[in-house]
N, C-alpha and C. Protein backbone atom coordinates (compact mmCIF):
# COMPACT_ATOMS: atom_id res chain seq x y z
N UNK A 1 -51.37 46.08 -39.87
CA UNK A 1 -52.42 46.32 -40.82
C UNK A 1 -53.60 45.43 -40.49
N UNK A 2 -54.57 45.92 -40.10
CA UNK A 2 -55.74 45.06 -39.85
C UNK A 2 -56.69 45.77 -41.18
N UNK A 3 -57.87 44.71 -41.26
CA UNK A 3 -58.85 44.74 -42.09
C UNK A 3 -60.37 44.55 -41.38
N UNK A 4 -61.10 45.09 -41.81
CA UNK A 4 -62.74 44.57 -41.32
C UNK A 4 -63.47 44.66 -42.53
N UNK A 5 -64.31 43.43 -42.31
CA UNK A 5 -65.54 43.32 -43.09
C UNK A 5 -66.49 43.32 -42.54
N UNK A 6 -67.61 43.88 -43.65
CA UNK A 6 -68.77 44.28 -43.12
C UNK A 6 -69.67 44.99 -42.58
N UNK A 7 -68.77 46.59 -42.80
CA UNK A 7 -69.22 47.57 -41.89
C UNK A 7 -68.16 48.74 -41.14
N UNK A 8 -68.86 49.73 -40.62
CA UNK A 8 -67.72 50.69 -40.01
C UNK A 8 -67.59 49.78 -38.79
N UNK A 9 -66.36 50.73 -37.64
CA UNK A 9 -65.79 50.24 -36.39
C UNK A 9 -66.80 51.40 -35.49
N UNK A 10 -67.27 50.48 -34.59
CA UNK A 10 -68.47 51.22 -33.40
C UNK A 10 -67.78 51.89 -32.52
N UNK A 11 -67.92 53.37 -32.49
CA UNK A 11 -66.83 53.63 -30.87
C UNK A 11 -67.68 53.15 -29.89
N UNK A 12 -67.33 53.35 -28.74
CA UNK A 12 -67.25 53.34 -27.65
C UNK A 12 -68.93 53.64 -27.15
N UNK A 13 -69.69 54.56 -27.66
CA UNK A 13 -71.06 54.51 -27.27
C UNK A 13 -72.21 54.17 -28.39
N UNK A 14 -71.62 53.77 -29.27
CA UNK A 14 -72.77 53.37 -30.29
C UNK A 14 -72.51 51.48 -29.51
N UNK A 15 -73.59 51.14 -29.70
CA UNK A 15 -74.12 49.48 -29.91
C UNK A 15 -73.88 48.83 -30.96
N UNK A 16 -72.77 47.87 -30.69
CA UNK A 16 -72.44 47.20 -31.85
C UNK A 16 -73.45 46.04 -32.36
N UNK A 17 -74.18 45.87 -31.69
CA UNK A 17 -75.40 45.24 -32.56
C UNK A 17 -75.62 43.18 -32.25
N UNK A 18 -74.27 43.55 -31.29
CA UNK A 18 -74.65 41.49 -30.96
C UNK A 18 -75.23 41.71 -29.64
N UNK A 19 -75.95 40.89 -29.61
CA UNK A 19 -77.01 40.15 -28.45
C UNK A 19 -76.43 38.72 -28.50
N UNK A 20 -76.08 38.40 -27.12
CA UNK A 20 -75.92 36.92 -26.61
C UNK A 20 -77.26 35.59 -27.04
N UNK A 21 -77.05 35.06 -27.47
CA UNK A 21 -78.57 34.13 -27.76
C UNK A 21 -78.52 33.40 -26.33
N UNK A 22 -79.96 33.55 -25.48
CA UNK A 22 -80.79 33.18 -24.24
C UNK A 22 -80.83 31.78 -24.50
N UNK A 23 -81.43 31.44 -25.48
CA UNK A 23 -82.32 29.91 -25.69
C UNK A 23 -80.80 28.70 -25.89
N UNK A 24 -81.66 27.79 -26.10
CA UNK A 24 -80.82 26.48 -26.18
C UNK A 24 -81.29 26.01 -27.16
N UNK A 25 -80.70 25.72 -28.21
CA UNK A 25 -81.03 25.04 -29.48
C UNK A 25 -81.11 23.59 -29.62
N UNK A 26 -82.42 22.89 -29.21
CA UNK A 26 -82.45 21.79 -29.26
C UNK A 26 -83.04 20.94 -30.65
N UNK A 27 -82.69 21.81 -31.85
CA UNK A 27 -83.30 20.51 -32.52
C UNK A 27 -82.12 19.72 -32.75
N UNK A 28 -80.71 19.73 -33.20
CA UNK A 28 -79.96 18.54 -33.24
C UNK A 28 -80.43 17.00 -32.26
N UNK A 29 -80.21 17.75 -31.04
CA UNK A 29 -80.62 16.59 -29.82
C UNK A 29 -81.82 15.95 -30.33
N UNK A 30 -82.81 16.65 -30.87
CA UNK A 30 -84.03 15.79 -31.01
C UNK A 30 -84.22 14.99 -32.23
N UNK A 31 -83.13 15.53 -33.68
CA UNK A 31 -82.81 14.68 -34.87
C UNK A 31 -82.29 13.67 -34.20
N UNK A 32 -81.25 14.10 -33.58
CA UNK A 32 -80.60 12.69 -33.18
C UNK A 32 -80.97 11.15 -32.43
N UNK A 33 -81.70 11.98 -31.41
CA UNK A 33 -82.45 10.92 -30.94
C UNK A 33 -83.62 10.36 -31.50
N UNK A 34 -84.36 10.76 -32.65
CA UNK A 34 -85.21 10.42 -33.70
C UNK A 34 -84.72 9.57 -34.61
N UNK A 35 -83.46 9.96 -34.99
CA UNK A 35 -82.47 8.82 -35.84
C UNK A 35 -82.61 7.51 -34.81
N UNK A 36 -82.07 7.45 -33.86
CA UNK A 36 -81.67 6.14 -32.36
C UNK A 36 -82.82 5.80 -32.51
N UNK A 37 -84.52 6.19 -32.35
CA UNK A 37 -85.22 5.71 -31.85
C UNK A 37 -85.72 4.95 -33.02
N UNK A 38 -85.81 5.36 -34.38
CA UNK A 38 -85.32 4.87 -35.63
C UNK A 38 -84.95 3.15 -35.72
N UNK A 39 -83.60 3.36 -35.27
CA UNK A 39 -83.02 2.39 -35.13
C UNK A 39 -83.00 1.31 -34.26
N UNK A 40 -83.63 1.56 -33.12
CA UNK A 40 -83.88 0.67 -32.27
C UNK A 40 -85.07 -0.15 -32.55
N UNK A 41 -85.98 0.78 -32.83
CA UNK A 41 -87.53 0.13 -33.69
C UNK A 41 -87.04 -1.00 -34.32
N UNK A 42 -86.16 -0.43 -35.34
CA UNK A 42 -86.06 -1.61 -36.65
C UNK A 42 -85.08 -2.58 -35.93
N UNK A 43 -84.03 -3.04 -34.89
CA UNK A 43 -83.13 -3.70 -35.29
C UNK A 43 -83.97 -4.56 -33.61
N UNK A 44 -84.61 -3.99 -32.51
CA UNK A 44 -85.51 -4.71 -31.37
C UNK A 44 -86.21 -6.13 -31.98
N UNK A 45 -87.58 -6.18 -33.04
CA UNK A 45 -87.80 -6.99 -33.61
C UNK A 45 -86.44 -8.56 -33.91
N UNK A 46 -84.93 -7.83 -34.53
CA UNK A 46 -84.39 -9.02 -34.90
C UNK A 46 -83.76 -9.49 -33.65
N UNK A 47 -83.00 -9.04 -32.67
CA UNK A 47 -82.74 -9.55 -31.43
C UNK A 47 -84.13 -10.12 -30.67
N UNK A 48 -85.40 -10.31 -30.60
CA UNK A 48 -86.27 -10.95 -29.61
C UNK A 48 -86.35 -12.16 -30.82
N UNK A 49 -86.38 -12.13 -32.17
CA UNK A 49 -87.05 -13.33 -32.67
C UNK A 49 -86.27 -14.53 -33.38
N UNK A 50 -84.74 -13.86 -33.13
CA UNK A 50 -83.82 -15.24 -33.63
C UNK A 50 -83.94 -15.41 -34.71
N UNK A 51 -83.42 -17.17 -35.25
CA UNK A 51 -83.60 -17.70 -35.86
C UNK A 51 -84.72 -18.79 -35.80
N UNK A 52 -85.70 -18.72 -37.03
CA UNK A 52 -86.94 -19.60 -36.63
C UNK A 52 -86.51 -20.83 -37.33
N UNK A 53 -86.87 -21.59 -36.04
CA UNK A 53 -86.69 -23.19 -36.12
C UNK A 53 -88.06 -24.30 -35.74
N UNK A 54 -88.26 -24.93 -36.52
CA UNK A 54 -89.33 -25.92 -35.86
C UNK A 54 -88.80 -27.16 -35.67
N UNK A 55 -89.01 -27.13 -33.96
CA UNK A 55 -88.42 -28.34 -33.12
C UNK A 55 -89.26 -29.49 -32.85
N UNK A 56 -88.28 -30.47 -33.10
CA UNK A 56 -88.88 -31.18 -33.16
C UNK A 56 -89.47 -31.92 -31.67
N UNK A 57 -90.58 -32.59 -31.67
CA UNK A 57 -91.25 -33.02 -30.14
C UNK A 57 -90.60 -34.06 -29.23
N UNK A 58 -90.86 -34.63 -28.55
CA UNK A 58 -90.12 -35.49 -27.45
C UNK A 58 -90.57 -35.78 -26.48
N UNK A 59 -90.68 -37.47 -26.17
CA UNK A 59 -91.25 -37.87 -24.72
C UNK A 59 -90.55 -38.01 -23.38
N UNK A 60 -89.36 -37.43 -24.00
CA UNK A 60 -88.70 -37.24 -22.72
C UNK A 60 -89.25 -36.14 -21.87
N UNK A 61 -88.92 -36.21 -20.02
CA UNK A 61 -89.35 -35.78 -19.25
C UNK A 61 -88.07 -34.20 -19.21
N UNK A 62 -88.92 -33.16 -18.66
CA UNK A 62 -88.38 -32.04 -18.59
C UNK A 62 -87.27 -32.25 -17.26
N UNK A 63 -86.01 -31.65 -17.07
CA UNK A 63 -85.00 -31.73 -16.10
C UNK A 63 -85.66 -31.25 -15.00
N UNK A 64 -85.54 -32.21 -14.24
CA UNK A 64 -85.92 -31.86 -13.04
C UNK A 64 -85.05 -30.84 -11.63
N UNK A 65 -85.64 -30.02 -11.29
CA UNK A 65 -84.84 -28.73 -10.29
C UNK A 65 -84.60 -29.49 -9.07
N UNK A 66 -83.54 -29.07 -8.22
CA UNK A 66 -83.26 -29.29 -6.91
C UNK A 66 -84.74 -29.01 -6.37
N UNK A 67 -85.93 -29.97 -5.37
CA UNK A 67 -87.35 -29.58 -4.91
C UNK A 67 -86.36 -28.09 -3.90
N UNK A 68 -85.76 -28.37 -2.92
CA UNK A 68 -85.00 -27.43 -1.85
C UNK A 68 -83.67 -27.47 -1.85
N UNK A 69 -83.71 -25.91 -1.53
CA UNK A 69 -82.08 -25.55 -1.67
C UNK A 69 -81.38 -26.02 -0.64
N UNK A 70 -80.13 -26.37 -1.20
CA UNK A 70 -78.92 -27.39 -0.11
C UNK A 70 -78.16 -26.24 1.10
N UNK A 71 -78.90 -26.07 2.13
CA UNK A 71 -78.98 -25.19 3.45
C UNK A 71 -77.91 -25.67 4.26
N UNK A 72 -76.42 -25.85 4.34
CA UNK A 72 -75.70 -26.40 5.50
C UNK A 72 -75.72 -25.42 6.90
N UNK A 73 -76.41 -25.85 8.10
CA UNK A 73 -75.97 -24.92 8.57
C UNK A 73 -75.63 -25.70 9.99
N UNK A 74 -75.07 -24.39 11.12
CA UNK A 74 -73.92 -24.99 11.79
C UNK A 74 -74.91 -23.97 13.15
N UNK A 75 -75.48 -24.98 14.14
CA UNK A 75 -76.00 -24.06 15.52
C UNK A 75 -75.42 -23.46 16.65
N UNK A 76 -75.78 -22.87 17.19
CA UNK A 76 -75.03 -22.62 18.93
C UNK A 76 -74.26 -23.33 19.16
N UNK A 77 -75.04 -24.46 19.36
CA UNK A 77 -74.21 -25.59 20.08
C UNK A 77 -73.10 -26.61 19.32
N UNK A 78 -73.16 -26.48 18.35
CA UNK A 78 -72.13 -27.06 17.10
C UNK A 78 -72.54 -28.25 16.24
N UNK A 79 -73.75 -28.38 16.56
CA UNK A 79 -74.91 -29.38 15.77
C UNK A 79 -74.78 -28.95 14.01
N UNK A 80 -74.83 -30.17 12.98
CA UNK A 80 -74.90 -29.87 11.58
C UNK A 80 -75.95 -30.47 11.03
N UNK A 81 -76.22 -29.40 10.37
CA UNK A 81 -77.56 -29.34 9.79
C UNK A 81 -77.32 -29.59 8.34
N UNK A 82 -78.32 -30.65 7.79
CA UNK A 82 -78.35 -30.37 6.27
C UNK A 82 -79.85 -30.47 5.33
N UNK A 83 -80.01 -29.63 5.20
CA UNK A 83 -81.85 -28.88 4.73
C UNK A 83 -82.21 -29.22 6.48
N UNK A 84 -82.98 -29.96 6.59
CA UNK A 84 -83.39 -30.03 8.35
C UNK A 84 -83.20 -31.71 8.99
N UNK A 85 -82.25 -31.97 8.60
CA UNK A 85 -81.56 -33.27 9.19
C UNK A 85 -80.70 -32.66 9.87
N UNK A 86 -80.73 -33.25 10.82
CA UNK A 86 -79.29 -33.80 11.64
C UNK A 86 -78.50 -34.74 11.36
N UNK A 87 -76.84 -34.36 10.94
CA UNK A 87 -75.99 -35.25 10.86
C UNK A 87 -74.70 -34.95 11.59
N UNK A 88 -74.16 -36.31 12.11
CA UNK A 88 -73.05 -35.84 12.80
C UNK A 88 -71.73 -35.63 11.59
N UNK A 89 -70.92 -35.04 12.59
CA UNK A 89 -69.50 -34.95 12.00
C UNK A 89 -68.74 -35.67 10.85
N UNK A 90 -68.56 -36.97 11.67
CA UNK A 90 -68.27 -37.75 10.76
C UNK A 90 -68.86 -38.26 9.76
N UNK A 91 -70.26 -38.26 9.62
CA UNK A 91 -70.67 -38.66 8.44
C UNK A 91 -71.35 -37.15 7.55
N UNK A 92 -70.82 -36.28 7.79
CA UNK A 92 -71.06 -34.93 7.18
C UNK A 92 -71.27 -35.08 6.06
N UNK A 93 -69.61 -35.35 5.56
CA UNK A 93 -69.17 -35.62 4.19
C UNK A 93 -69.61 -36.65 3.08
N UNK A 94 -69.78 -37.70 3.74
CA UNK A 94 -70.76 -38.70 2.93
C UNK A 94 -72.04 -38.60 2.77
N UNK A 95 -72.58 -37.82 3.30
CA UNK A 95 -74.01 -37.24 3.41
C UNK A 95 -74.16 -36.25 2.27
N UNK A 96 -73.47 -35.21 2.02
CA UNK A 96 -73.33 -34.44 1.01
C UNK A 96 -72.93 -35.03 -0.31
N UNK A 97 -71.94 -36.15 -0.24
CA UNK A 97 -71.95 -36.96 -1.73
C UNK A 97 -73.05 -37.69 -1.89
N UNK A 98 -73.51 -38.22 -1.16
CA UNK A 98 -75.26 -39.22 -1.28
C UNK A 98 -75.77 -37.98 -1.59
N UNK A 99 -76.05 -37.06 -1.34
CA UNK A 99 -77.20 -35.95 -1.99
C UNK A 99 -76.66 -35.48 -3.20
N UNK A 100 -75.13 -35.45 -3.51
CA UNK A 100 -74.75 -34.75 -4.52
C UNK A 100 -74.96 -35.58 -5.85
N UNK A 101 -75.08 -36.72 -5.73
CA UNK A 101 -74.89 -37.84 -6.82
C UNK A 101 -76.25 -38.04 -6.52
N UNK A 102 -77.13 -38.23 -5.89
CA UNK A 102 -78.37 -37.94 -6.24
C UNK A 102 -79.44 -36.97 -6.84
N UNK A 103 -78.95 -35.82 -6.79
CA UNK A 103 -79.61 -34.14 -7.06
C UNK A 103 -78.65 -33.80 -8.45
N UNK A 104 -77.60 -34.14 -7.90
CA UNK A 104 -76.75 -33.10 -8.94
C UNK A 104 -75.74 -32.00 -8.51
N UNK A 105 -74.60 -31.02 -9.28
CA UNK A 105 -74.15 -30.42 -8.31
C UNK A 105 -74.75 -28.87 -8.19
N UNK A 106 -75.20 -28.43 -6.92
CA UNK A 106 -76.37 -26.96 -6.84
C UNK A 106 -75.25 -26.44 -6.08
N UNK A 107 -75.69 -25.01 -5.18
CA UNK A 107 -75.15 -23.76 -4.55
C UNK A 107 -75.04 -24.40 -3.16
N UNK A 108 -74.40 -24.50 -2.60
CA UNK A 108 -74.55 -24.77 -1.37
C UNK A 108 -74.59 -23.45 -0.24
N UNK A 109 -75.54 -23.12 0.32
CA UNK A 109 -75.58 -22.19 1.78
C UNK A 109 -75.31 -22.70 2.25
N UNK A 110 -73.89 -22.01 3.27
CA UNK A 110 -73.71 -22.13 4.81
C UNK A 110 -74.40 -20.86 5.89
N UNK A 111 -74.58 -21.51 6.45
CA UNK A 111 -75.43 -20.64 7.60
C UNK A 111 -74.87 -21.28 8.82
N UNK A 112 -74.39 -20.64 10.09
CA UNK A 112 -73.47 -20.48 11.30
C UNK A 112 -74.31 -19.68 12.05
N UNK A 113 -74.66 -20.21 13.29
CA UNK A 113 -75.17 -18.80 14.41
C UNK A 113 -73.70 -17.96 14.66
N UNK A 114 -74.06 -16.69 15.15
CA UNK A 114 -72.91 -16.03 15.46
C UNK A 114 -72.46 -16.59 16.48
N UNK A 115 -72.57 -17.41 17.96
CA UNK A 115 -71.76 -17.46 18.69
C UNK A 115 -70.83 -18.62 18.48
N UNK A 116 -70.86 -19.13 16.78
CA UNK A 116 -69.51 -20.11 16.50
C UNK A 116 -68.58 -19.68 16.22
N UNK A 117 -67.89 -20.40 16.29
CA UNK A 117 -66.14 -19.90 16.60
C UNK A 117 -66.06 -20.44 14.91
N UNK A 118 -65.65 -18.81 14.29
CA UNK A 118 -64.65 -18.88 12.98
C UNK A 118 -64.04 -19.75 12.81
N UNK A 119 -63.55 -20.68 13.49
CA UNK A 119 -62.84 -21.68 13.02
C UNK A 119 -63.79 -23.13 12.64
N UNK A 120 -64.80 -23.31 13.85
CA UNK A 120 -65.64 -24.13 12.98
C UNK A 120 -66.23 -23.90 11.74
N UNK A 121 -66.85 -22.60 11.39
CA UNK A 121 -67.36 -22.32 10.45
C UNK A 121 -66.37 -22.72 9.24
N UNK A 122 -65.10 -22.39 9.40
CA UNK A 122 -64.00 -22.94 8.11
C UNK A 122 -63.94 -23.88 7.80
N UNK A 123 -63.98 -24.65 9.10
CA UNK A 123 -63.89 -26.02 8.78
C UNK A 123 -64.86 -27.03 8.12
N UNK A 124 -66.13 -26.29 8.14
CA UNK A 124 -67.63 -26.79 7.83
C UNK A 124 -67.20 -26.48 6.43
N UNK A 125 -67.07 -24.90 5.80
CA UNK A 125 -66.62 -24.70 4.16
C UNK A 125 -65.68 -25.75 3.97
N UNK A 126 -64.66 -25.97 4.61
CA UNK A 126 -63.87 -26.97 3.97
C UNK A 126 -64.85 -28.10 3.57
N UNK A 127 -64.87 -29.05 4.53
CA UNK A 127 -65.65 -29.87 4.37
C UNK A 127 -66.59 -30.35 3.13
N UNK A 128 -67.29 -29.07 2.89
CA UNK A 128 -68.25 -28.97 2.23
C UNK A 128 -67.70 -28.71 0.78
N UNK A 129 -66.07 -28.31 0.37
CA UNK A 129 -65.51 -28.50 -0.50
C UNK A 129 -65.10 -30.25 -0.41
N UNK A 130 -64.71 -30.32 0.52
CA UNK A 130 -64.35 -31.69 0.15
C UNK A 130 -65.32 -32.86 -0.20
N UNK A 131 -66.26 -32.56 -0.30
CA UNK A 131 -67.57 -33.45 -1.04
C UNK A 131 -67.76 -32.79 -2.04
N UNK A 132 -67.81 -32.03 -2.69
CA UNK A 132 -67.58 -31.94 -4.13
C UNK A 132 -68.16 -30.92 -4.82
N UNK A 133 -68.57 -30.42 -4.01
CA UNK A 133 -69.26 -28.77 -4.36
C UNK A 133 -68.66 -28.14 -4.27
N UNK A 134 -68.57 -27.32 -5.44
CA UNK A 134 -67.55 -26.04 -5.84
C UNK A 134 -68.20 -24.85 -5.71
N UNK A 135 -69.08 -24.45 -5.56
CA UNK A 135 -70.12 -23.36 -5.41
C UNK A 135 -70.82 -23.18 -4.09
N UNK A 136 -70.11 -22.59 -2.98
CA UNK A 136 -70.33 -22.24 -1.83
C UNK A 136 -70.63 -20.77 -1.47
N UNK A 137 -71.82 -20.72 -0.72
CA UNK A 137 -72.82 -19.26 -0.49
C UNK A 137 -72.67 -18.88 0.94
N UNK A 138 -72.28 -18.16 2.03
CA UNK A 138 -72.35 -18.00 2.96
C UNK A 138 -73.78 -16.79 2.61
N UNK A 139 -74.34 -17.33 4.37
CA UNK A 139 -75.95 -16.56 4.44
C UNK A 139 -75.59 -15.98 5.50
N UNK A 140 -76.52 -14.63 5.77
CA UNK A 140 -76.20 -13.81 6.53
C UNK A 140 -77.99 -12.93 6.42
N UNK A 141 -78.33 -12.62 8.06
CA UNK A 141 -79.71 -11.79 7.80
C UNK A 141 -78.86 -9.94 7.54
N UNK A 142 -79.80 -9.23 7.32
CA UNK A 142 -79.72 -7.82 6.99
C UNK A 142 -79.80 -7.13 8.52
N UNK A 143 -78.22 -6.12 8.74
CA UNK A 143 -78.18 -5.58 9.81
C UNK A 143 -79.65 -4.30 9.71
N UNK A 144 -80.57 -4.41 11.20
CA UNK A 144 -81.19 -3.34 11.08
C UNK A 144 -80.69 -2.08 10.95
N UNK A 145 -79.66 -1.91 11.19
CA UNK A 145 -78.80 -0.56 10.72
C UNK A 145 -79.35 0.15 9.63
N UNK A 146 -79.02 -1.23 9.05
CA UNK A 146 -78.86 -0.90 6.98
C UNK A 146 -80.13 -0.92 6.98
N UNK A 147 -81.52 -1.35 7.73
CA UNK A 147 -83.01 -2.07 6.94
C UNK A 147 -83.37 -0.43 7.23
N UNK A 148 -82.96 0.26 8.63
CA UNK A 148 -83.60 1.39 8.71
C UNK A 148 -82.67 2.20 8.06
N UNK A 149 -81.70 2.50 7.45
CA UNK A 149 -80.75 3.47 6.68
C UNK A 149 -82.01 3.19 5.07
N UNK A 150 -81.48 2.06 4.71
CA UNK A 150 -82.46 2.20 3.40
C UNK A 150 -83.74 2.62 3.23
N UNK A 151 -84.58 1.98 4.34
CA UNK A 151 -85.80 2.94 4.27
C UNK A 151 -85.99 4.36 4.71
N UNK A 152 -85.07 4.89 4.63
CA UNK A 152 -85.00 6.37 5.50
C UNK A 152 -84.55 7.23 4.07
N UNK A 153 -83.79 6.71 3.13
CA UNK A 153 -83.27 7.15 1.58
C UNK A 153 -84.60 7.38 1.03
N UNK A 154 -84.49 8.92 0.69
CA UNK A 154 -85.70 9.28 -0.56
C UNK A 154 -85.34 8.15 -1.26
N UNK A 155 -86.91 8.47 -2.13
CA UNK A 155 -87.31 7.70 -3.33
C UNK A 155 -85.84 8.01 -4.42
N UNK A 156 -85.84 7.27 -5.61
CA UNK A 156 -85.29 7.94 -6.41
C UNK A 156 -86.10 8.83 -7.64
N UNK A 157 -85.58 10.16 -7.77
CA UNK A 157 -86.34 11.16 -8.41
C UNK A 157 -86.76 12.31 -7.23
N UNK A 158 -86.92 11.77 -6.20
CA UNK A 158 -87.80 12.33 -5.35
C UNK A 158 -86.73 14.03 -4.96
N UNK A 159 -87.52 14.78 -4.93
CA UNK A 159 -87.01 16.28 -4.67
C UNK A 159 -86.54 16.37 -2.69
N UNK A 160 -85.59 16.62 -2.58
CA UNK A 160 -85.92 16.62 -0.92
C UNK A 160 -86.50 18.15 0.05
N UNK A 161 -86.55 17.92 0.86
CA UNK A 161 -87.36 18.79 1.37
C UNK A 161 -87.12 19.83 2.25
N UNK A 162 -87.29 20.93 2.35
CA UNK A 162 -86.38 21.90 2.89
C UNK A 162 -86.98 22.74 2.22
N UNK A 163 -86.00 24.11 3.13
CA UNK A 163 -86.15 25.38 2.13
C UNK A 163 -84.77 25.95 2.05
């Protein structure tokens, strides 16, 4: 037993009368994002302005920055470098605590020419842990590979070109 509402049953060559809707109904999307933009208005203002405080002044001097970054690096020939001193081996390590207790503790770069042997280079990170820096950076330049791969990448947005 079936039922219909609303009307007779269409045979076969009459037009039952629905049409697919073409368009895209965008006003929800645009309430919605009218609500968000709403809300961002009002709540932007309290995240940039905090809590207002009036601080009080002071003749103390502002902290002073590392002037240059702490550069260890290691040459061809197995020479150690620290910013642009030369120091030998043995006094590597005491050289890096005299700067560290003087400056403070910063990032340390290592920098190695390639024709050193991996094993010096370890031994230089060690080292350079064992004076008291915990924050070690190995440096490295950008293969031209990659400098010409990236500049060869459309823009972003950009349509590419062809037919």
């Amino acid at each position: 037993m079936g039922m219909q509402l609303g009307g007779h049953i269409p045979d076969e060559h009459e037009d039952s009368g629905y049409r697919p809707m073409a368009e895209i109904n965008i006003t929800p999307f645009v309430d919605v994002m009218l609500v968000l933009l709403i809300i961002f208005m009002v709540a932007a203002p309290l995240l940039i302005q905090g809590v207002p405080v009036d601080l009080p002044s002071t003749s103390a001097a502002k902290l002073s920055q590392t002037k240059k970054p702490m550069v260890v690096t290691l040459n061809g020939e197995g020479n150690l470098y620290i910013r642009d001193e030369q120091v030998g081996r043995e006094a590597f390590v005491q050289r890096l605590q005299q700067i560290r207790a003087a400056e403070g503790d910063t990032v340390v770069y290592v920098r190695a020419d390639r024709k050193v042997a991996y094993g010096d280079v370890m031994e230089v990170l060690g080292r350079v842990g064992d004076s008291g820096y915990a924050r070690v950076s190995l440096l490295s330049k950008p293969s031209p590979h990659a400098a010409a791969a990236a500049s060869a990448k459309p823009a972003a947005g950009a349509a590419p070109v062809g037919n």
